[in-house]
C-alpha atoms as a PDB file:
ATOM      1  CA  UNK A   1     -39.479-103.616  56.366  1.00  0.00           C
ATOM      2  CA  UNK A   2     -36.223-101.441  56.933  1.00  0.00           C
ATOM      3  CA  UNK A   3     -36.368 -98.131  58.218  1.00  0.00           C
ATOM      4  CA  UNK A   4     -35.384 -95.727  55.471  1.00  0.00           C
ATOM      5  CA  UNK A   5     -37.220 -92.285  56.066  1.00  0.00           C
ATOM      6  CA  UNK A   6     -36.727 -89.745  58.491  1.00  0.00           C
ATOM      7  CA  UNK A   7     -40.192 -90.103  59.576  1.00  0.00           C
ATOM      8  CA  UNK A   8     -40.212 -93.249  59.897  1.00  0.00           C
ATOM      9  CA  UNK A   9     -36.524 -93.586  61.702  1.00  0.00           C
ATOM     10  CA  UNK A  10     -38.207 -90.550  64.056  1.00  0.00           C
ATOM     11  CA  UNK A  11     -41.012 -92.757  65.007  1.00  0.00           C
ATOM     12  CA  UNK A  12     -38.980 -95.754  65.563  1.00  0.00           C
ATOM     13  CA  UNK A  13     -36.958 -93.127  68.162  1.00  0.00           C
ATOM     14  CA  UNK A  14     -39.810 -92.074  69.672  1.00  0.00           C
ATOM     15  CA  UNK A  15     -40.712 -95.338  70.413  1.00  0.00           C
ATOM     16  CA  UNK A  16     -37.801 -97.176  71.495  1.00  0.00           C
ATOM     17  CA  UNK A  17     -37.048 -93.904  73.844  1.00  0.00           C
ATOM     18  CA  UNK A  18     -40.386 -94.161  75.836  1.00  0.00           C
ATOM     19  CA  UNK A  19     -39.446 -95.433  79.504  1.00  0.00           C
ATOM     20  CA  UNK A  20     -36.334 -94.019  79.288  1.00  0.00           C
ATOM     21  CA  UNK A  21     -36.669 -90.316  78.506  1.00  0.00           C
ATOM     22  CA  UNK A  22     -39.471 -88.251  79.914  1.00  0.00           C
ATOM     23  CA  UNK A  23     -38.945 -86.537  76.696  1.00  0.00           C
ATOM     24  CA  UNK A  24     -38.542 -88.707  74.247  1.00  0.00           C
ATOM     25  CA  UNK A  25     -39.701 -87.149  70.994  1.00  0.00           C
ATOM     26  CA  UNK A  26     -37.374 -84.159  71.537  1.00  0.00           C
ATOM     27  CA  UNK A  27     -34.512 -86.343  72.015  1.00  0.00           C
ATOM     28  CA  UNK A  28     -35.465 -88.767  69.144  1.00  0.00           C
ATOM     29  CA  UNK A  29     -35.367 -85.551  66.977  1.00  0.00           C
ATOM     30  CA  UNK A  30     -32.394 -84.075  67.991  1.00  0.00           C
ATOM     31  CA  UNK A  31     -30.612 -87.034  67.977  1.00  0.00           C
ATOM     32  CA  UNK A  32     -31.889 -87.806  64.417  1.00  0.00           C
ATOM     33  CA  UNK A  33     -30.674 -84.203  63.291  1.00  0.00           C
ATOM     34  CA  UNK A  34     -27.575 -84.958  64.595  1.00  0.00           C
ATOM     35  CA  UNK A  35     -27.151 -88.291  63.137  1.00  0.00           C
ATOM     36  CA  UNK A  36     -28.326 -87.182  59.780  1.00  0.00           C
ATOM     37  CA  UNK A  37     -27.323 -83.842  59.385  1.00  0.00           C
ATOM     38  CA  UNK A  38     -30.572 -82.371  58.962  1.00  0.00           C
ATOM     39  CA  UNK A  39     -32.719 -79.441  60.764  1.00  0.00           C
ATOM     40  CA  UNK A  40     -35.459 -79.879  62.552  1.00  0.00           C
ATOM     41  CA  UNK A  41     -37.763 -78.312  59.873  1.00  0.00           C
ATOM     42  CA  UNK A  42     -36.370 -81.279  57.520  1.00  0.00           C
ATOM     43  CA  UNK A  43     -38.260 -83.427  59.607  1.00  0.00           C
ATOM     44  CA  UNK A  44     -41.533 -81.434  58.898  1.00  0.00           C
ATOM     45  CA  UNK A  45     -41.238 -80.496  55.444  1.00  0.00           C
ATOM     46  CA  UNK A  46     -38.870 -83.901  54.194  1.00  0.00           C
ATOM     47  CA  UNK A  47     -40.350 -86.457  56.381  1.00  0.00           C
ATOM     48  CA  UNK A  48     -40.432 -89.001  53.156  1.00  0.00           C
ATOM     49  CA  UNK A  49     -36.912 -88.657  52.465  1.00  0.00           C
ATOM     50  CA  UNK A  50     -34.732 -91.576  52.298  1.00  0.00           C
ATOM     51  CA  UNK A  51     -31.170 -91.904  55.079  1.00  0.00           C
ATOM     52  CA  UNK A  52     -28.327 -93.179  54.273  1.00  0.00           C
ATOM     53  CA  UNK A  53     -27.542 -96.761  55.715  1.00  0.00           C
ATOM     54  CA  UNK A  54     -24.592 -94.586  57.597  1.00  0.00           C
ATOM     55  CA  UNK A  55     -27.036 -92.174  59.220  1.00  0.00           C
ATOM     56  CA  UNK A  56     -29.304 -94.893  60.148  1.00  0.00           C
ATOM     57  CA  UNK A  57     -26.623 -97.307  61.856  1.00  0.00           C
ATOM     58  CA  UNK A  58     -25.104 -93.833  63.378  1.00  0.00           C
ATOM     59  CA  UNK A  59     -29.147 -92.922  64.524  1.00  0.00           C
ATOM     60  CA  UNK A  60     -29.448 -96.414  66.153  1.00  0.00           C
ATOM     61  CA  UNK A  61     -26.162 -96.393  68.047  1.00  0.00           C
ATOM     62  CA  UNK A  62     -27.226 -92.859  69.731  1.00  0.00           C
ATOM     63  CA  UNK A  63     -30.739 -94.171  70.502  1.00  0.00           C
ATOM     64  CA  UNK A  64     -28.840 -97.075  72.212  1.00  0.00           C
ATOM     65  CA  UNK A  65     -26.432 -94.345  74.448  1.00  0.00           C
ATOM     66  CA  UNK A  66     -29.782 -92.525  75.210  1.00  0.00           C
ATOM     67  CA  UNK A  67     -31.511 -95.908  76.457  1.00  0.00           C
ATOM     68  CA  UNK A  68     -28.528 -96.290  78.776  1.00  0.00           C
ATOM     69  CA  UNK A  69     -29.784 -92.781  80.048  1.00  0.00           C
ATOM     70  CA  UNK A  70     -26.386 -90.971  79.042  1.00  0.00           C
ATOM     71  CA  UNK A  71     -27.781 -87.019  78.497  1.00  0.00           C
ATOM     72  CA  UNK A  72     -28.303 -85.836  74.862  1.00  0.00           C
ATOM     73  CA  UNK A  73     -25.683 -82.950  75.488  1.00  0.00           C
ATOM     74  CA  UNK A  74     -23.282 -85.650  75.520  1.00  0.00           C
ATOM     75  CA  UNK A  75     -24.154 -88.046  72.754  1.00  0.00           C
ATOM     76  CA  UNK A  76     -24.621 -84.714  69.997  1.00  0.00           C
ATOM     77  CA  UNK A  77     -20.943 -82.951  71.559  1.00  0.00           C
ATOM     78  CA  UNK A  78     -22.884 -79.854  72.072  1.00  0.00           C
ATOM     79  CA  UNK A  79     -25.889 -78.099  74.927  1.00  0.00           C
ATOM     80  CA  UNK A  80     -27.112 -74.423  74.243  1.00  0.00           C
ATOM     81  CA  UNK A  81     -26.603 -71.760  76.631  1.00  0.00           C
ATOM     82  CA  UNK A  82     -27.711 -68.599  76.524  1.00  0.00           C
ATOM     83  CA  UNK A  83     -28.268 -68.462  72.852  1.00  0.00           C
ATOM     84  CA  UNK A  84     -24.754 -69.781  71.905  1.00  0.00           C
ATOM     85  CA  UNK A  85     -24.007 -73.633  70.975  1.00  0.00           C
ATOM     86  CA  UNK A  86     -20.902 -74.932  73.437  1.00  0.00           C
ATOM     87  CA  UNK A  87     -18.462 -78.073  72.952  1.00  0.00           C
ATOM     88  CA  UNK A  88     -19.622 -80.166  75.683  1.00  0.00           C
ATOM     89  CA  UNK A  89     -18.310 -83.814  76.521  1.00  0.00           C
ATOM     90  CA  UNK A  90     -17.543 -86.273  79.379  1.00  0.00           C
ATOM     91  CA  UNK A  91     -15.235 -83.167  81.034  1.00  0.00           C
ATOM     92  CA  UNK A  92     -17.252 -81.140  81.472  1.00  0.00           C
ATOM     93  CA  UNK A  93     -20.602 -80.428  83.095  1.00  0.00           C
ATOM     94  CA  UNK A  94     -23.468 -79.848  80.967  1.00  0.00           C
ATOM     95  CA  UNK A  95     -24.645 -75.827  81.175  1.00  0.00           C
ATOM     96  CA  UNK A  96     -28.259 -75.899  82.694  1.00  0.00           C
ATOM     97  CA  UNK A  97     -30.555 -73.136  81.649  1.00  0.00           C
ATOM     98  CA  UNK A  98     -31.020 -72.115  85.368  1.00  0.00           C
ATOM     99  CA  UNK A  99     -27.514 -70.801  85.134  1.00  0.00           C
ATOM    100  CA  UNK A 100     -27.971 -67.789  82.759  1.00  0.00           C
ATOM    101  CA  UNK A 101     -29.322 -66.531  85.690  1.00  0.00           C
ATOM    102  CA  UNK A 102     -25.435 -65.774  86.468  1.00  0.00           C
ATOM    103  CA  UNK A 103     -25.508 -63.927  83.382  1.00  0.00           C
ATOM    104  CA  UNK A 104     -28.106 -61.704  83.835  1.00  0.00           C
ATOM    105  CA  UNK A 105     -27.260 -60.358  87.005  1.00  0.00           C
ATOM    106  CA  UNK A 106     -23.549 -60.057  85.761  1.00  0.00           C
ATOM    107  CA  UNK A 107     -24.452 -57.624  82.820  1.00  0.00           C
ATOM    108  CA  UNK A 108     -26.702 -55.686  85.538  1.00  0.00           C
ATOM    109  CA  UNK A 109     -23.756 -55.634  87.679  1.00  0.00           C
ATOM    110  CA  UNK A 110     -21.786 -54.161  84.367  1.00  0.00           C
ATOM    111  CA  UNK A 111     -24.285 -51.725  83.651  1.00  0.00           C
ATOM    112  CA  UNK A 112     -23.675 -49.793  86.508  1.00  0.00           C
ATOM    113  CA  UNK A 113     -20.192 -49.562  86.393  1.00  0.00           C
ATOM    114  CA  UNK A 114     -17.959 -47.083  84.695  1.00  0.00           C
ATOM    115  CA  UNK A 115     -14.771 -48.680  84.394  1.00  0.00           C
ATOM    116  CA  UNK A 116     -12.800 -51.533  83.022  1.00  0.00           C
ATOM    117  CA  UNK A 117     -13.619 -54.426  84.407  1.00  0.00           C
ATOM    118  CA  UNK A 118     -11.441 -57.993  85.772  1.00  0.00           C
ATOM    119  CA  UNK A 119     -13.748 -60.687  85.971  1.00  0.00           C
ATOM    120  CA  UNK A 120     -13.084 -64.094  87.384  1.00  0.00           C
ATOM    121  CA  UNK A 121     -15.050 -67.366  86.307  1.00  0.00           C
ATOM    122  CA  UNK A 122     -13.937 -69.975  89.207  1.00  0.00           C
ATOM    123  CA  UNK A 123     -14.410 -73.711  88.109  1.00  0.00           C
ATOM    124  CA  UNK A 124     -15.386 -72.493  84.109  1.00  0.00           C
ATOM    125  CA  UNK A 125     -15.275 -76.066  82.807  1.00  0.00           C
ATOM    126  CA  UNK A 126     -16.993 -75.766  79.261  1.00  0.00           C
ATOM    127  CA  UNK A 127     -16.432 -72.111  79.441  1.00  0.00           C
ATOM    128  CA  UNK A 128     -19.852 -70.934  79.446  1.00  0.00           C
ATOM    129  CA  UNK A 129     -20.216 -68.482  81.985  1.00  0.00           C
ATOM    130  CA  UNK A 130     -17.189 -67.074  80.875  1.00  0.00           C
ATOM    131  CA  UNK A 131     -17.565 -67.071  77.210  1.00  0.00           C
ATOM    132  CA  UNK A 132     -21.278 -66.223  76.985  1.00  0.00           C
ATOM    133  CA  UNK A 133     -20.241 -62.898  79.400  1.00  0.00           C
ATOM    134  CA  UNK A 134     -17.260 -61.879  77.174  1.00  0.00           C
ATOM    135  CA  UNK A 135     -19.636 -62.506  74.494  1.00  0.00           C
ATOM    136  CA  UNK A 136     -21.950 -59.923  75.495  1.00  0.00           C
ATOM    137  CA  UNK A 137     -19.585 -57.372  77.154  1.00  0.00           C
ATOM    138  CA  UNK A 138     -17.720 -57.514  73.805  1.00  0.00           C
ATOM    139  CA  UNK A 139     -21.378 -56.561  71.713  1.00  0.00           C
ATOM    140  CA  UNK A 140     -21.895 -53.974  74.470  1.00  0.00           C
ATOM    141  CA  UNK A 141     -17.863 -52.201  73.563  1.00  0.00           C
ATOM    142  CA  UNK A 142     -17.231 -52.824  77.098  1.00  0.00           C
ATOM    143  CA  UNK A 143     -13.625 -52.956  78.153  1.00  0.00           C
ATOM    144  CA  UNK A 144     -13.143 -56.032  80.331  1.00  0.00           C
ATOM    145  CA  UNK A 145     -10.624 -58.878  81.036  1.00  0.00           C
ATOM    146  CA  UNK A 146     -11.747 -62.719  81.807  1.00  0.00           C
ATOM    147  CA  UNK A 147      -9.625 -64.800  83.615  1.00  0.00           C
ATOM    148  CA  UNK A 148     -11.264 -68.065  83.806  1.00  0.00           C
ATOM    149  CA  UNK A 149      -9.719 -71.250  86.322  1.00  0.00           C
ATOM    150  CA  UNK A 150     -10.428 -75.101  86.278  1.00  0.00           C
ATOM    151  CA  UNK A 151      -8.691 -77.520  88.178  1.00  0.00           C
ATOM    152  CA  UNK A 152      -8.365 -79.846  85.239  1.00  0.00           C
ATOM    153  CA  UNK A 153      -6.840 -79.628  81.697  1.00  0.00           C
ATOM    154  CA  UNK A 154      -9.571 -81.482  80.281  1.00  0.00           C
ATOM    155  CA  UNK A 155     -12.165 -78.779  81.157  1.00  0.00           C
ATOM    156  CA  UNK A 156      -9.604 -76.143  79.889  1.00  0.00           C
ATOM    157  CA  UNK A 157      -9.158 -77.048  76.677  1.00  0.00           C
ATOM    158  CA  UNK A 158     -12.937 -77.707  76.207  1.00  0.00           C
ATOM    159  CA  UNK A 159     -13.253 -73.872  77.224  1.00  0.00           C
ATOM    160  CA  UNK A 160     -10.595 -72.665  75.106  1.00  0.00           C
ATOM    161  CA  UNK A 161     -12.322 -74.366  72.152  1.00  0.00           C
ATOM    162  CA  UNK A 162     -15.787 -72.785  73.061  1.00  0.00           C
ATOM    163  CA  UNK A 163     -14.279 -68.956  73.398  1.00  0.00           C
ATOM    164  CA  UNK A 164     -12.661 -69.684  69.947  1.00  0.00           C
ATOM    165  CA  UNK A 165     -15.978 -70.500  68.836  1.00  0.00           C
ATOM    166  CA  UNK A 166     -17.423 -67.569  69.646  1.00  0.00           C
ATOM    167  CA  UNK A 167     -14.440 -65.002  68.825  1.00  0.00           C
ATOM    168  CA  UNK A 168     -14.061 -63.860  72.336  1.00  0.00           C
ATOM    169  CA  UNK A 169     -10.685 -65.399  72.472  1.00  0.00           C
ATOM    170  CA  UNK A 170      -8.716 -62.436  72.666  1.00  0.00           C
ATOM    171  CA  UNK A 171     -10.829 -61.527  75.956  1.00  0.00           C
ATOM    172  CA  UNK A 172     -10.728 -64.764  77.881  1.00  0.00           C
ATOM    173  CA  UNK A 173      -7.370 -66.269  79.550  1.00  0.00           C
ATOM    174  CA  UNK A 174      -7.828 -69.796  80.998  1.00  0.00           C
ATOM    175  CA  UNK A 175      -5.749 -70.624  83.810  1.00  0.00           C
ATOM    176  CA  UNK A 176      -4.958 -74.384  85.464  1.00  0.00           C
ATOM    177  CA  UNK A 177      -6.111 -73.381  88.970  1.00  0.00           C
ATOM    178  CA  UNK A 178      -7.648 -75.200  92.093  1.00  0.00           C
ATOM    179  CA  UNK A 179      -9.954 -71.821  93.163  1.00  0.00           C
ATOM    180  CA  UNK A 180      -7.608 -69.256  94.022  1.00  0.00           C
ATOM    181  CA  UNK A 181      -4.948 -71.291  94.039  1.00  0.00           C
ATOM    182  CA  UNK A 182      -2.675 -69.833  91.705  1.00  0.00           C
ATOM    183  CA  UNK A 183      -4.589 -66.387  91.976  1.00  0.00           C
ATOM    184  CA  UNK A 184      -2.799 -64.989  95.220  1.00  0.00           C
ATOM    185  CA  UNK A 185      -2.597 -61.488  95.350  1.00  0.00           C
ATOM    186  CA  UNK A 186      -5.290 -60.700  92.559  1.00  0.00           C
ATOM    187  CA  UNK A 187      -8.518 -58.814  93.090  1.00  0.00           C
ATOM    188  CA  UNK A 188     -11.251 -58.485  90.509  1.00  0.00           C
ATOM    189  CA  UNK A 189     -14.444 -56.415  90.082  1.00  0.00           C
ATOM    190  CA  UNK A 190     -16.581 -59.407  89.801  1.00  0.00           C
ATOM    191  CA  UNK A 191     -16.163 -63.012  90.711  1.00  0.00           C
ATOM    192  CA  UNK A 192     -18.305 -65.792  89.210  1.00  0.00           C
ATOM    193  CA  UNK A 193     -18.737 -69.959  89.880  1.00  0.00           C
ATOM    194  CA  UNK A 194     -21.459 -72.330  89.705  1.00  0.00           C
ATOM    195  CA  UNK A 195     -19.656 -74.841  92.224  1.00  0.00           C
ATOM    196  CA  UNK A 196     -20.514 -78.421  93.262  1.00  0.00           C
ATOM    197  CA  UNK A 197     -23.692 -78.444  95.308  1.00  0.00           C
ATOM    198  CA  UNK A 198     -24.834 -81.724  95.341  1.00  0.00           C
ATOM    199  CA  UNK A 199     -24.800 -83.559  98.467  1.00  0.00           C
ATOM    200  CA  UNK A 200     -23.097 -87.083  98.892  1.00  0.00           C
ATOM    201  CA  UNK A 201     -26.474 -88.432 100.903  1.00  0.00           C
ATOM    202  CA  UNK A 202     -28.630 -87.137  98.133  1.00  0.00           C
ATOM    203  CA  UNK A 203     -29.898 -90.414  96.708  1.00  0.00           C
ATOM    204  CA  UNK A 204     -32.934 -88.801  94.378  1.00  0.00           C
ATOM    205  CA  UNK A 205     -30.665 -87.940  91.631  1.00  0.00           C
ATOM    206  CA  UNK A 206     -31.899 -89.137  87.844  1.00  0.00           C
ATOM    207  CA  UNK A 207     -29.376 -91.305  86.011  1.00  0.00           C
ATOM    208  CA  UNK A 208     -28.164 -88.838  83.880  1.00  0.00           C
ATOM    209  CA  UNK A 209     -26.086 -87.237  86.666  1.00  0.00           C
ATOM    210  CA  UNK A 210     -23.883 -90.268  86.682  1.00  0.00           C
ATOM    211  CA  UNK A 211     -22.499 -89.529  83.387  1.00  0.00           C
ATOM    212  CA  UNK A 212     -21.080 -85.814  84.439  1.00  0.00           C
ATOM    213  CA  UNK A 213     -17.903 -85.285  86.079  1.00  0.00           C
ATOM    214  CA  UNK A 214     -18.507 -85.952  89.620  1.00  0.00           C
ATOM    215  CA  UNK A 215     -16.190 -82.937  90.994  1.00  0.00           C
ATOM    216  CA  UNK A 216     -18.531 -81.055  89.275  1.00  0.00           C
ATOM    217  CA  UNK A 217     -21.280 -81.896  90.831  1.00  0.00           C
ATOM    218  CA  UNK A 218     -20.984 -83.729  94.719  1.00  0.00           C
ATOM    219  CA  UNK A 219     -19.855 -81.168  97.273  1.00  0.00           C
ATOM    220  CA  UNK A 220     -19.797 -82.218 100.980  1.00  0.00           C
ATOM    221  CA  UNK A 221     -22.547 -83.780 103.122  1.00  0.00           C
ATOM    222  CA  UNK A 222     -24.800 -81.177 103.190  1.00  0.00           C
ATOM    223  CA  UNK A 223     -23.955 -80.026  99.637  1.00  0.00           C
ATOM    224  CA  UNK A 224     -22.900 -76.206 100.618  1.00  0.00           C
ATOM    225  CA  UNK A 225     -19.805 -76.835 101.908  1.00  0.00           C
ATOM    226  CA  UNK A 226     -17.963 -75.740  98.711  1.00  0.00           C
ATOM    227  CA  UNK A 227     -20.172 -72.037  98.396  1.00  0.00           C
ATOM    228  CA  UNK A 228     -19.360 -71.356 102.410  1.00  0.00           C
ATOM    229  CA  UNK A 229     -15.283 -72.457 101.167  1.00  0.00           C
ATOM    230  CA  UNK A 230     -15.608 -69.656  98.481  1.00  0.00           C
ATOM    231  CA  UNK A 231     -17.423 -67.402 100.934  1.00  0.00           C
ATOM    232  CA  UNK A 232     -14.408 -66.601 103.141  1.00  0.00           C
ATOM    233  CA  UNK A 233     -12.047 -66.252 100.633  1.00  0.00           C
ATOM    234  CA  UNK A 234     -13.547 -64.350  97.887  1.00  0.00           C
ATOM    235  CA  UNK A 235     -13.353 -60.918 100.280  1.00  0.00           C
ATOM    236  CA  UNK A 236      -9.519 -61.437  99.781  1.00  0.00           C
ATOM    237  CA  UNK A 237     -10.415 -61.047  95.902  1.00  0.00           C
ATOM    238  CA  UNK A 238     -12.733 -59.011  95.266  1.00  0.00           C
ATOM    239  CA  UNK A 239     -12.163 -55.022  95.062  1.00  0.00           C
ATOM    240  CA  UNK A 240     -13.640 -52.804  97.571  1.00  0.00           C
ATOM    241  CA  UNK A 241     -16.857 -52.237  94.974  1.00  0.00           C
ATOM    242  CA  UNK A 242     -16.811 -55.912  93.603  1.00  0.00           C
ATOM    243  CA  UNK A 243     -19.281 -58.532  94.464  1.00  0.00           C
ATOM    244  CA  UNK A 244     -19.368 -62.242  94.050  1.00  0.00           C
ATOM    245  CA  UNK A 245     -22.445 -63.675  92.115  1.00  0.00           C
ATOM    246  CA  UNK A 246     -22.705 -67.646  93.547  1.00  0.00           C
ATOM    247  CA  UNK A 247     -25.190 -70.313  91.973  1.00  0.00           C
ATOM    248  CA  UNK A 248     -26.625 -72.575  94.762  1.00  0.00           C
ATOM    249  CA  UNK A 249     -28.418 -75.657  95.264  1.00  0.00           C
ATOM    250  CA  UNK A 250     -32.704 -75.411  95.357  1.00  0.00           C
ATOM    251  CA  UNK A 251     -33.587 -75.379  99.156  1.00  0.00           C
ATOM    252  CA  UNK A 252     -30.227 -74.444 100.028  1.00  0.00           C
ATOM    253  CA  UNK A 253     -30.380 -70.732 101.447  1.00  0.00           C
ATOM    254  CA  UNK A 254     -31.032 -71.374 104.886  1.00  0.00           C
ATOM    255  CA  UNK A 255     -28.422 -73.918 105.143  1.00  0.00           C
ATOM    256  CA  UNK A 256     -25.751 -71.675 104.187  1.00  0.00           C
ATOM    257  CA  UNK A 257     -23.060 -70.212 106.122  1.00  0.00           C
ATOM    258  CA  UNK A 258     -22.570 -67.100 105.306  1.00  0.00           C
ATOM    259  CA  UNK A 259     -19.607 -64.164 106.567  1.00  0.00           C
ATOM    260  CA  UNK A 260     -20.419 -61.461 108.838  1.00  0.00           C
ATOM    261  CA  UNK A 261     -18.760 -58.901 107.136  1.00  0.00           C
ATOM    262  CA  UNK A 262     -20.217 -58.224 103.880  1.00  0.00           C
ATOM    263  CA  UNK A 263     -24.127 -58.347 102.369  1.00  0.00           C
ATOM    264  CA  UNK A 264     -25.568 -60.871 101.150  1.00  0.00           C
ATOM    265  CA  UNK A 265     -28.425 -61.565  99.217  1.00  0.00           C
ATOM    266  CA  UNK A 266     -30.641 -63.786  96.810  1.00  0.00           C
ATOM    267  CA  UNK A 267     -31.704 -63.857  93.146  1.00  0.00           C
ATOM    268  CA  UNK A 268     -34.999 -65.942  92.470  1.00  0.00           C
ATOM    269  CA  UNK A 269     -34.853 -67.952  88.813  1.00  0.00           C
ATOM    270  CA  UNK A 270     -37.789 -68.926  86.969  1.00  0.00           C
ATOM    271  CA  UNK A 271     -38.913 -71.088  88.941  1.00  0.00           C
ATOM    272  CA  UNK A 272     -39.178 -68.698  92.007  1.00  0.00           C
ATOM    273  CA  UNK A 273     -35.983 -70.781  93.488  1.00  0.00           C
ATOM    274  CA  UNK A 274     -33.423 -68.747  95.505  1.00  0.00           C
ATOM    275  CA  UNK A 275     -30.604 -69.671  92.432  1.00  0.00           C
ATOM    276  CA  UNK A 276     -28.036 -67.202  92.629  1.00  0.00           C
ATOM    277  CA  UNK A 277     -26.357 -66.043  96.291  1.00  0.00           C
ATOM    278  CA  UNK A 278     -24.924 -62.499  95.883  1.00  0.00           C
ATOM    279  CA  UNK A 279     -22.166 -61.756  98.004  1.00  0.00           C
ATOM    280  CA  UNK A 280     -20.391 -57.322  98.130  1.00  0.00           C
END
């Protein structure tokens, strides 16, 4: 018999998925939202409802990509971050959750100061960092600048998109820029990046890894060599109050470099994993 409810499409998700998501009910029922252009609540309350012969095929075909182990972020176009929905695709990495982290410690940063702020988002790609900050200075009535840099176009125009999104577009300027490349000269009050960290040897890596852009993710040999980089030239930056707020790698504290000059220290996420390297 053909599959013509959402329950019954759900089921047939949830099935097919098993073995190849260690979550597949979640991803069966986002990827059926998606594909029919319902809520999740549909799927409660309008189970018995008949899709379309388009939604199905459409339902099928992202089953298939999620099979193949390519992340959900990428077959819907979209990954949540800190409350907001963000544009995500192949050029970008996906935003993790671990990563608000960044935010949080930004906004305490904010809260005690008293002036304007410049604030730099190194590597932005999708723009989240950047544009989930603006959007919270902005509800705040902060007065603040983003300048946010990305080596490739791609990632840029995926950002610009997102800040559009979410009206902070006024706030946010998005610059073509290999780190500080094209920033020489410039100092800001607080400087931002969740760089690659990923070391080449490290072989226990899921499969969904390989679908994100691999600049993103693969640093050096050990995996820090990118954070130490931005570590001795981020003093040249940053004003004489500023500080430099760093994601890192799980287990990678002790294997960092860090500068003489300057303090340094770590922020725990909810995990209890040293997440976020601090750097004034």
């Amino acid at each position: 018999m053909a599959l013509t409810t959402l329950s019954e499409l759900l089921e047939w998700g949830v099935e097919s998925l098993k073995g190849n998501s260690p979550s597949s009910r979640l991803d069966a029922e986002l990827l059926l939202c998606e594909a029919a252009g319902v809520s999740k609540l549909a799927l409660i309350t309008s189970g018995s409802e008949p899709v379309s012969e388009e939604a199905q095929s459409r339902f099928r075909g992202f089953i298939d990509r999620r099979i193949s182990r390519e992340p959900v972020a990428y077959i819907r176009g979209i990954k949540e971050f800190w409350g907001l929905e963000f544009e995500v695709n192949k050029a970008v990495l996906i935003p993790r959750p671990e990563t608000e982290l960044i935010i949080e410690r930004s906004i305490n940063f904010v809260d005690a100061c008293a002036t304007d702020l410049k604030i730099l988002d190194l590597g932005t790609g999708s723009g989240c960092i950047a544009v989930a900050l603006a959007y919270e200075l902005k509800k705040r009535g902060r007065k603040f600048s983003v300048c946010a840099v990305d080596c490739y176009e791609a990632a840029l125009e995926v950002a610009a998109r997102n800040a559009k999104k979410h009206d902070v577009g006024a706030y946010v300027m998005f610059q073509q820029s290999n780190w500080f490349e094209s920033l020489e000269g410039q100092r800001f009050d607080l400087i931002l990046a969740n760089p690659p960290y990923v070391a080449l040897e490290d072989q226990d890596l899921s499969p969904e890894l390989y679908f994100e852009p691999r600049t993103a993710l693969f640093a050096g040999a050990r995996g820090t060599e990118d954070v130490e980089h931005l570590l001795k030239i981020v003093p040249q930056h940053l004003t004489k109050a500023g500080a430099f707020l760093c994601e890192i790698g799980a287990n990678q504290r002790a294997r960092i470099k860090v500068p003489q000059r300057g303090r340094v220290v770590y922020h725990k996420d909810l995990a209890g994993i040293d997440r976020v390297l601090e750097y004034r």
